[in-house]
Each structure stands twice: as structure tokens, then as C-alpha cells.
PDB file of N, CA and C in Angstrom:
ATOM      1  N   UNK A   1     -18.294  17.931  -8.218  1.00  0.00           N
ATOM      2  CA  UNK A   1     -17.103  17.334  -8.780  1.00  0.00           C
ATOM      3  C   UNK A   1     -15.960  17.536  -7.792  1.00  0.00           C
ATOM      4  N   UNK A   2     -14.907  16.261  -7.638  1.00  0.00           N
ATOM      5  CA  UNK A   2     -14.009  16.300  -6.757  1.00  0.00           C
ATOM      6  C   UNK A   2     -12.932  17.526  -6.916  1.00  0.00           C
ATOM      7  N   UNK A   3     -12.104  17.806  -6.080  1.00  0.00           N
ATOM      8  CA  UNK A   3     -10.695  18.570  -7.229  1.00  0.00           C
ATOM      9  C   UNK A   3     -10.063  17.569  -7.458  1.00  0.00           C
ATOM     10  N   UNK A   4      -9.326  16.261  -7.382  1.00  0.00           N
ATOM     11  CA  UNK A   4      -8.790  15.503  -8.204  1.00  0.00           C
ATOM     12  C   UNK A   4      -9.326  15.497  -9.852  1.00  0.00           C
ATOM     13  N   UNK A   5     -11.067  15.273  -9.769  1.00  0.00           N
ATOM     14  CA  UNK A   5     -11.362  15.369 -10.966  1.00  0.00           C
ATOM     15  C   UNK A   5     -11.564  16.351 -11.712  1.00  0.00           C
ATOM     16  N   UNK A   6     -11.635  17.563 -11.083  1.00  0.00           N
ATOM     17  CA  UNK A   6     -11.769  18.626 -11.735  1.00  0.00           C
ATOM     18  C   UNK A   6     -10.510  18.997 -12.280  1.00  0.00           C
ATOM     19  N   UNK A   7      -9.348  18.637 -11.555  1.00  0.00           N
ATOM     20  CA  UNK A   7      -7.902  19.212 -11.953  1.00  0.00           C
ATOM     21  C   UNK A   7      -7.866  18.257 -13.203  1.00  0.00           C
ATOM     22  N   UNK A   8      -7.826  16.875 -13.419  1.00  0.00           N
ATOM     23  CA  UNK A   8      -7.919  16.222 -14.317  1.00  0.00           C
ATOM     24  C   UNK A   8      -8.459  16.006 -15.435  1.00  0.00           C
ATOM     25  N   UNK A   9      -9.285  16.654 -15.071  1.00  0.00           N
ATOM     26  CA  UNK A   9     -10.626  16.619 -16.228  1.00  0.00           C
ATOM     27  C   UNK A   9      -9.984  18.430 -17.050  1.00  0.00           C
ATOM     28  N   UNK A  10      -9.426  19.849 -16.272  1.00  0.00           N
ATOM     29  CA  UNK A  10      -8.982  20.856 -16.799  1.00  0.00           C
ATOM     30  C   UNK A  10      -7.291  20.099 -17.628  1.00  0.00           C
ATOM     31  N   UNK A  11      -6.963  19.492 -17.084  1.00  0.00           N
ATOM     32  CA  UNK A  11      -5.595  19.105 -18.175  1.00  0.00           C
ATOM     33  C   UNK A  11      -5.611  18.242 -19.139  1.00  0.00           C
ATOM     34  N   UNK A  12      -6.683  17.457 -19.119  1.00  0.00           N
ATOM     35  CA  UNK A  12      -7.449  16.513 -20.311  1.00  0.00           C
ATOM     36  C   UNK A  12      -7.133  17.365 -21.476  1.00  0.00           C
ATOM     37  N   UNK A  13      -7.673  18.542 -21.495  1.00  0.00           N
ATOM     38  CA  UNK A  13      -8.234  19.506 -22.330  1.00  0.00           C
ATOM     39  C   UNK A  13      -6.817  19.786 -23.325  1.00  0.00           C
ATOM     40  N   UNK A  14      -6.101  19.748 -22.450  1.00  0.00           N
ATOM     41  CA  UNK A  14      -4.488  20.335 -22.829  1.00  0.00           C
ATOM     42  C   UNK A  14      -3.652  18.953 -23.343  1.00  0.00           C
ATOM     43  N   UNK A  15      -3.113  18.867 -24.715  1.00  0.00           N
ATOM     44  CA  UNK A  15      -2.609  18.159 -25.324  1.00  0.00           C
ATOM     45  C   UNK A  15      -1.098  17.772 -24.718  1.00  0.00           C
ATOM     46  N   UNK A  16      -1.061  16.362 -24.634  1.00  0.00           N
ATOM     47  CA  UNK A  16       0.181  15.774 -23.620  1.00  0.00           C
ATOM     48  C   UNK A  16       1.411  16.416 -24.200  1.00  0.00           C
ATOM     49  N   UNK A  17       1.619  16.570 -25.482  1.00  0.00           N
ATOM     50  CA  UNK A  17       3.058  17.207 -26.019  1.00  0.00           C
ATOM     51  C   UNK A  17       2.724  18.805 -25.700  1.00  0.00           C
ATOM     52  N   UNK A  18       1.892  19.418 -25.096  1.00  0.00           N
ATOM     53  CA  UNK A  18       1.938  20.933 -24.898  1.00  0.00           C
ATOM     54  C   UNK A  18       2.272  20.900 -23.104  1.00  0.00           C
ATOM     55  N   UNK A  19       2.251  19.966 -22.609  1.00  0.00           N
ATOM     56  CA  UNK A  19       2.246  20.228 -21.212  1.00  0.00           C
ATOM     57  C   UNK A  19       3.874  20.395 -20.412  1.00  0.00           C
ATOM     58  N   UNK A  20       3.548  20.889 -19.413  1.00  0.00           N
ATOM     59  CA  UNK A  20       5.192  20.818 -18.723  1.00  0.00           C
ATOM     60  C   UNK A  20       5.406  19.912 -17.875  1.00  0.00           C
ATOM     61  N   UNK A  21       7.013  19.478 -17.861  1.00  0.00           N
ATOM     62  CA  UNK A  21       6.878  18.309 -17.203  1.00  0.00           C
ATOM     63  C   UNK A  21       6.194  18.417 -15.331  1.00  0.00           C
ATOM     64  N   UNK A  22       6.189  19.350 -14.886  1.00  0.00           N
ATOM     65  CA  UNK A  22       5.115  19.550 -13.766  1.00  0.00           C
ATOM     66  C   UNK A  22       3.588  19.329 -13.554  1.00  0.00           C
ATOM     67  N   UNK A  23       2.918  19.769 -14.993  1.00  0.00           N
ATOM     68  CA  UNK A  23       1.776  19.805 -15.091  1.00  0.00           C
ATOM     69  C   UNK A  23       1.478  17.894 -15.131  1.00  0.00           C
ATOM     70  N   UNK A  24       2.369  17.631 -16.164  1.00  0.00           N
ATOM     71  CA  UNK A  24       2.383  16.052 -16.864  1.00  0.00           C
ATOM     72  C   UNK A  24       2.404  15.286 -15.658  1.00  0.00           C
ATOM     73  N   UNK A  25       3.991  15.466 -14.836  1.00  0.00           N
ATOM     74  CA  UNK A  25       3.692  14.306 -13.459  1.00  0.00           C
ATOM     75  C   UNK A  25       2.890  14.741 -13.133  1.00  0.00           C
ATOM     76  N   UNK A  26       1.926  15.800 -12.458  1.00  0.00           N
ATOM     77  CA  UNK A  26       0.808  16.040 -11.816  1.00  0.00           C
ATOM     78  C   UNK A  26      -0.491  15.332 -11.958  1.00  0.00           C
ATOM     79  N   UNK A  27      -0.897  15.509 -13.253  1.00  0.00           N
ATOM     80  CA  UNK A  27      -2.252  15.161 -13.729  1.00  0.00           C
ATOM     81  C   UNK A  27      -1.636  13.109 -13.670  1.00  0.00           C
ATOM     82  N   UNK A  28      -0.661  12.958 -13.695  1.00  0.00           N
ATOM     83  CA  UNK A  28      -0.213  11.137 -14.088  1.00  0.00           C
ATOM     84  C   UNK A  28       0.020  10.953 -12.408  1.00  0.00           C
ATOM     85  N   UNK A  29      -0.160  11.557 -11.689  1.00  0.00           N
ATOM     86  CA  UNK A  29      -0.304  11.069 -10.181  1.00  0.00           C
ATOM     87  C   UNK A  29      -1.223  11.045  -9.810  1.00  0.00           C
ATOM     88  N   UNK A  30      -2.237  11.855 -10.359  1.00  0.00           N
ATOM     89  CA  UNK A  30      -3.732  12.042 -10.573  1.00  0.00           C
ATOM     90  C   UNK A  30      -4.342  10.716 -11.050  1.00  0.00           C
ATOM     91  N   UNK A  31      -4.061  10.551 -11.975  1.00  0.00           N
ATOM     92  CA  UNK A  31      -4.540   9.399 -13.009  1.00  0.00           C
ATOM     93  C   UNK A  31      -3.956   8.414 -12.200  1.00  0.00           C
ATOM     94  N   UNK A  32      -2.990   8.141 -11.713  1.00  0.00           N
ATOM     95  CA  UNK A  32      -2.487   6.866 -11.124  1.00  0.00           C
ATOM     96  C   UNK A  32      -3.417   6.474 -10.051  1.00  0.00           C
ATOM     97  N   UNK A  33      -3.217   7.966  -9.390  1.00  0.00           N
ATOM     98  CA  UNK A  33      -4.470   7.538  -7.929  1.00  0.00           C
ATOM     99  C   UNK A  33      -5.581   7.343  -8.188  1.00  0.00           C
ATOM    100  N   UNK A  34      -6.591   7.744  -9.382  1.00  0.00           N
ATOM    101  CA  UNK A  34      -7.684   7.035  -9.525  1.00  0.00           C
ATOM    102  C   UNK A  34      -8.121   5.834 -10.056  1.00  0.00           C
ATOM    103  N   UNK A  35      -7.022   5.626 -10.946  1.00  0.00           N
ATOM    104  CA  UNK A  35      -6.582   3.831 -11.300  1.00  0.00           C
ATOM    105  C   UNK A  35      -6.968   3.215  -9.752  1.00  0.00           C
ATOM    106  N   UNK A  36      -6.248   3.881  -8.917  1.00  0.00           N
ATOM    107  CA  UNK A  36      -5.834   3.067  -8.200  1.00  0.00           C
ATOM    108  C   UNK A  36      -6.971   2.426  -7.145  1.00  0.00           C
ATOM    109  N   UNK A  37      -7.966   4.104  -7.107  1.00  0.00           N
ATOM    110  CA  UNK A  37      -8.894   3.798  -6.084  1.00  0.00           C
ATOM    111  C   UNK A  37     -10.279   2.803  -6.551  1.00  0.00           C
ATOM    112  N   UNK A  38     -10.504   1.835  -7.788  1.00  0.00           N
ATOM    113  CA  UNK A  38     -11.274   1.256  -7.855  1.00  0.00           C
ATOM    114  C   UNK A  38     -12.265   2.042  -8.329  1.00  0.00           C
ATOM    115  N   UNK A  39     -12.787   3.298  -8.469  1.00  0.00           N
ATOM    116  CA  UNK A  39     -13.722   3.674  -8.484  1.00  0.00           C
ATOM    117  C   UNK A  39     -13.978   3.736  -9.941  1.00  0.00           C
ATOM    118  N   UNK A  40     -13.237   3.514 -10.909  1.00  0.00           N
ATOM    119  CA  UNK A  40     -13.536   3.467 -12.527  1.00  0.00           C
ATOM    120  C   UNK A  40     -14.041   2.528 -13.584  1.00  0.00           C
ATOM    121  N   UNK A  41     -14.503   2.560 -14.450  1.00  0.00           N
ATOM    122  CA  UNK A  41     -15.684   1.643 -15.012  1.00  0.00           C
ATOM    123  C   UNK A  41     -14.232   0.893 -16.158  1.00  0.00           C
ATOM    124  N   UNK A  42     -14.294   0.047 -16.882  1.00  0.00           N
ATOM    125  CA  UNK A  42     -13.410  -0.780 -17.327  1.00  0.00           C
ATOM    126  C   UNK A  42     -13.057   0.560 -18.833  1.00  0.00           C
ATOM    127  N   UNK A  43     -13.869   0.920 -19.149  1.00  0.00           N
ATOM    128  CA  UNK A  43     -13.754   1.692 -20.313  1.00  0.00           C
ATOM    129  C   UNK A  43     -13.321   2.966 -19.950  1.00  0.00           C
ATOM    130  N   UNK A  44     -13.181   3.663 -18.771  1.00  0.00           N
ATOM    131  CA  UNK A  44     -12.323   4.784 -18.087  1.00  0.00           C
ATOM    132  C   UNK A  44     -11.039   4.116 -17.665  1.00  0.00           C
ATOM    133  N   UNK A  45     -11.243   2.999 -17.308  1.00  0.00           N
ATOM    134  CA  UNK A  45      -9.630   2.614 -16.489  1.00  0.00           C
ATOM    135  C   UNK A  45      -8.775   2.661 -17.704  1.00  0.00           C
ATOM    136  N   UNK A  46      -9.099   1.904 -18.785  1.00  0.00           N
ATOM    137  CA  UNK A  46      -8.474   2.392 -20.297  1.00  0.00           C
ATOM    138  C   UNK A  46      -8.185   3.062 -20.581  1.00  0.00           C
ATOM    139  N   UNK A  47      -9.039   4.760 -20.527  1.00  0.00           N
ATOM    140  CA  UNK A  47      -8.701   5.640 -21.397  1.00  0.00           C
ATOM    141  C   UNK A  47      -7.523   6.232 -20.407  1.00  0.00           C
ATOM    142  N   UNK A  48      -7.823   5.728 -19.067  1.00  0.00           N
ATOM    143  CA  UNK A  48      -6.557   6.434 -18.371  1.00  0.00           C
ATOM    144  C   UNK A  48      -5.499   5.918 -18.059  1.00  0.00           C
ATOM    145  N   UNK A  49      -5.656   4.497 -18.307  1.00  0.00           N
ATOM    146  CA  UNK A  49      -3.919   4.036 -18.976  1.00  0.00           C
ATOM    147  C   UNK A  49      -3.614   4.363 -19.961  1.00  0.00           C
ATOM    148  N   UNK A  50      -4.164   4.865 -21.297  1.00  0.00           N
ATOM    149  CA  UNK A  50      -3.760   5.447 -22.270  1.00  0.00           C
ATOM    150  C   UNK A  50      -3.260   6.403 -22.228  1.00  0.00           C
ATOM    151  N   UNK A  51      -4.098   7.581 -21.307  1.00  0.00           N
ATOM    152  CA  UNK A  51      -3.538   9.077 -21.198  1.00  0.00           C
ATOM    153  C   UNK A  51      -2.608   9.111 -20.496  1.00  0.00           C
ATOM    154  N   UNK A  52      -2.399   8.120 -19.386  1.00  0.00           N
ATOM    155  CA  UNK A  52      -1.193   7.935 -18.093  1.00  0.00           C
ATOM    156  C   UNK A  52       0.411   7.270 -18.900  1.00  0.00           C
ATOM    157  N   UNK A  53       0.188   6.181 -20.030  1.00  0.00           N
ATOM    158  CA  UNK A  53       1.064   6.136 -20.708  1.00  0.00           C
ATOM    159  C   UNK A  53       2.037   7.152 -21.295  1.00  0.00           C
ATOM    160  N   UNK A  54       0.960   7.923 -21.938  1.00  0.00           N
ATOM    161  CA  UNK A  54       1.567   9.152 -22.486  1.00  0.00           C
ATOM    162  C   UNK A  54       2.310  10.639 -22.119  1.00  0.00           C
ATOM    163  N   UNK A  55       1.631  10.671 -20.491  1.00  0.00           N
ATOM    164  CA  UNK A  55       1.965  11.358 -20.046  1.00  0.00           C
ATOM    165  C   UNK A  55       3.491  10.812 -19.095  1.00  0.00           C
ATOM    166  N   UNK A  56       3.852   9.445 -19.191  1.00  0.00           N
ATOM    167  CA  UNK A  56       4.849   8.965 -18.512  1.00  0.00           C
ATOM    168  C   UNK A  56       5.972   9.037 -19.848  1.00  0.00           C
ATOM    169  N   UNK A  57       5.383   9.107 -20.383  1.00  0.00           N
ATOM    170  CA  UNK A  57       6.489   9.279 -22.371  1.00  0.00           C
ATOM    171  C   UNK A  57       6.738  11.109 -21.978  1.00  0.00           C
ATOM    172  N   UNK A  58       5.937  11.731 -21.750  1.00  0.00           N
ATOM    173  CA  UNK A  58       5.999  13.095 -21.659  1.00  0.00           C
ATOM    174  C   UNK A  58       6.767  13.300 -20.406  1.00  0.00           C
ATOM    175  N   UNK A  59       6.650  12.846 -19.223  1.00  0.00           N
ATOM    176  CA  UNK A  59       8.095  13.193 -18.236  1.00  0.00           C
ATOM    177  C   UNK A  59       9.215  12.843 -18.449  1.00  0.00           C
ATOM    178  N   UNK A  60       9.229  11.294 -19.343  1.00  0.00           N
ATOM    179  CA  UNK A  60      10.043  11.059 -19.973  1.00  0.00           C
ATOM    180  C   UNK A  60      11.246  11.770 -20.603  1.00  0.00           C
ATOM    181  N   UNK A  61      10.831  12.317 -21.638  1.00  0.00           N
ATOM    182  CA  UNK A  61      11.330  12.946 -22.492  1.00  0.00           C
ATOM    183  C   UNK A  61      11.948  14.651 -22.271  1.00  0.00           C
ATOM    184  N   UNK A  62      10.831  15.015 -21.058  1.00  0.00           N
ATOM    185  CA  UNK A  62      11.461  16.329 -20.338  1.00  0.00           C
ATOM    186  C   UNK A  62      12.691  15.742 -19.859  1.00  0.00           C
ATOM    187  N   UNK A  63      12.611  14.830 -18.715  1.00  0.00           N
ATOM    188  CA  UNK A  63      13.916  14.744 -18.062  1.00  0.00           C
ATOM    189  C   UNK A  63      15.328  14.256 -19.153  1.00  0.00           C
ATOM    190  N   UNK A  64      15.037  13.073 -19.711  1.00  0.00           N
ATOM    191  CA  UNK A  64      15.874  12.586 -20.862  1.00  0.00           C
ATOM    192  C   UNK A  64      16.680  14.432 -21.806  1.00  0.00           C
ATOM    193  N   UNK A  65      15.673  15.743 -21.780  1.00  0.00           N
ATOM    194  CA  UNK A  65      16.263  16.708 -22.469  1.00  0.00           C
ATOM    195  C   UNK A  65      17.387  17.366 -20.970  1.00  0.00           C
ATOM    196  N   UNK A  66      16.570  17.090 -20.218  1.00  0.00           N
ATOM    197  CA  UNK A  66      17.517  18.186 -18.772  1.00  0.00           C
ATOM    198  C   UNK A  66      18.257  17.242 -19.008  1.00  0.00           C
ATOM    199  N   UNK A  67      18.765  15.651 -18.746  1.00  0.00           N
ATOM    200  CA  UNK A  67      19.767  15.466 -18.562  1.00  0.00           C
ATOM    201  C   UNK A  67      20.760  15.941 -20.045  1.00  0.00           C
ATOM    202  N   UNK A  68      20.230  15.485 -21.232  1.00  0.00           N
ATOM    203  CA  UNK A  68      20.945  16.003 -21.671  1.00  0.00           C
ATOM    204  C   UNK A  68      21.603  17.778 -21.633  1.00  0.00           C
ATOM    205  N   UNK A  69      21.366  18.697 -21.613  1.00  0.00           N
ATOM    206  CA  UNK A  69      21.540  19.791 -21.008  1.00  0.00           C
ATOM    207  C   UNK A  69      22.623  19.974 -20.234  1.00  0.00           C
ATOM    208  N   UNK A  70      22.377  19.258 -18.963  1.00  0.00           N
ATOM    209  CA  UNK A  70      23.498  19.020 -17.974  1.00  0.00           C
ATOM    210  C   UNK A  70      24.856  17.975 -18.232  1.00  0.00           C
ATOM    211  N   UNK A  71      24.354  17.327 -19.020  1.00  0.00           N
ATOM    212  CA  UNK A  71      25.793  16.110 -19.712  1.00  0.00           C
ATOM    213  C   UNK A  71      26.733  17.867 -20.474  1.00  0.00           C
ATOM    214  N   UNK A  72      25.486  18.429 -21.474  1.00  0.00           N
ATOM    215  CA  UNK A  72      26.448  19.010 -22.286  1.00  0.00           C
ATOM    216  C   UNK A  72      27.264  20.415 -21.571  1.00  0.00           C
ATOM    217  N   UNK A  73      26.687  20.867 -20.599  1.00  0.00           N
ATOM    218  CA  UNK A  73      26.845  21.927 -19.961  1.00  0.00           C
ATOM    219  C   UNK A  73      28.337  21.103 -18.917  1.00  0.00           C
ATOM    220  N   UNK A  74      28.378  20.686 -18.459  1.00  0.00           N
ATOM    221  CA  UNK A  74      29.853  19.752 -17.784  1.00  0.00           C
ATOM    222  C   UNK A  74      30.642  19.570 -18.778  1.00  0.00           C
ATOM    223  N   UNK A  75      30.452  18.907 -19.885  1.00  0.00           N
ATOM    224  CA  UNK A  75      31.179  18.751 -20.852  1.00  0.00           C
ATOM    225  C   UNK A  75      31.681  20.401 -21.372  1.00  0.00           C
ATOM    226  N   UNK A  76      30.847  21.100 -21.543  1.00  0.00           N
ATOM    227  CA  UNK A  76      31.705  22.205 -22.228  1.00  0.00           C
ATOM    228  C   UNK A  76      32.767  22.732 -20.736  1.00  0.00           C
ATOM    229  N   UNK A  77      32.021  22.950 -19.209  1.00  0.00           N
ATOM    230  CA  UNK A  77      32.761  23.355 -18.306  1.00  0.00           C
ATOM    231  C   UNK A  77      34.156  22.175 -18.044  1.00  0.00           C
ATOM    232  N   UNK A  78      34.382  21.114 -18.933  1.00  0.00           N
ATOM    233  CA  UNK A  78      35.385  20.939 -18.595  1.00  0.00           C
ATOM    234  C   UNK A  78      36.405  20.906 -19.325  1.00  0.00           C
ATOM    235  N   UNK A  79      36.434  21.452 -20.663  1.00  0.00           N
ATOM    236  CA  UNK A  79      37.156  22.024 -21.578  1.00  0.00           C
ATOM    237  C   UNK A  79      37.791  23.273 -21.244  1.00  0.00           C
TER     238      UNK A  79
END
């Protein structure tokens, strides 16, 4: 087994709302690059636009909280 797939195949395991946004882009750059390389059967390329969706909702939503964070953290430093 490759380490692309092995790394991928160990964060599978781990539920997209438990992951950090490091782990999440990681394994979805993962998943992107094997989208990418042709090598997947029509019923894998699926399940990994599904999981790649979700995990792009999951960086999502990390960064969407840092920025908020930093909006509110300026806002109080400029009071």
C-alpha cells in the first residue's frame, strides 16, 4: 500500500466533524490528487467526491471560526 493511501485510508476512519482543520486539508489534497491521477474506478471517484466535499465544508468552517475570532478580537482591541 502507497503512503498516500495508507494516510488516507488511516483518516477515513476518523469522522470529518472530529478532524482538524490540518488533518482535513491534508487528507482533501490527498483525495484531490487521487481524483486527479485517473487511477480510480467510477464508484471510488464518488465516494471521494463525497468525502472531499465534506472535508472542504470542514476547512470551511475552521477558517470561517478563526476569522471570526480575529474580526472579534480587533473589535474588542479597538474599544
Amino acid at each position: 500500500m502507497s503512503k498516500d493511501i495508507e494516510f488516507t485510508t488511516s483518516l477515513n476512519a476518523i469522522p470529518v466533524d472530529q478532524l482538524t482543520y490540518e488533518q482535513a486539508r491534508e487528507e482533501l489534497l490527498q483525495t484531490v490528487s487521487r481524483m486527479e491521477s485517473g487511477a480510480t474506478n467510477l464508484e471510488e471517484s464518488i465516494a471521494l467526491w463525497e468525502r472531499g466535499e465534506k472535508l472542504a465544508q470542514r476547512c470551511e468552517a475552521w477558517l470561517d471560526g478563526a476569522q471570526a475570532k480575529l474580526d472579534a478580537a480587533r473589535k474588542d482591541a479597538a474599544q
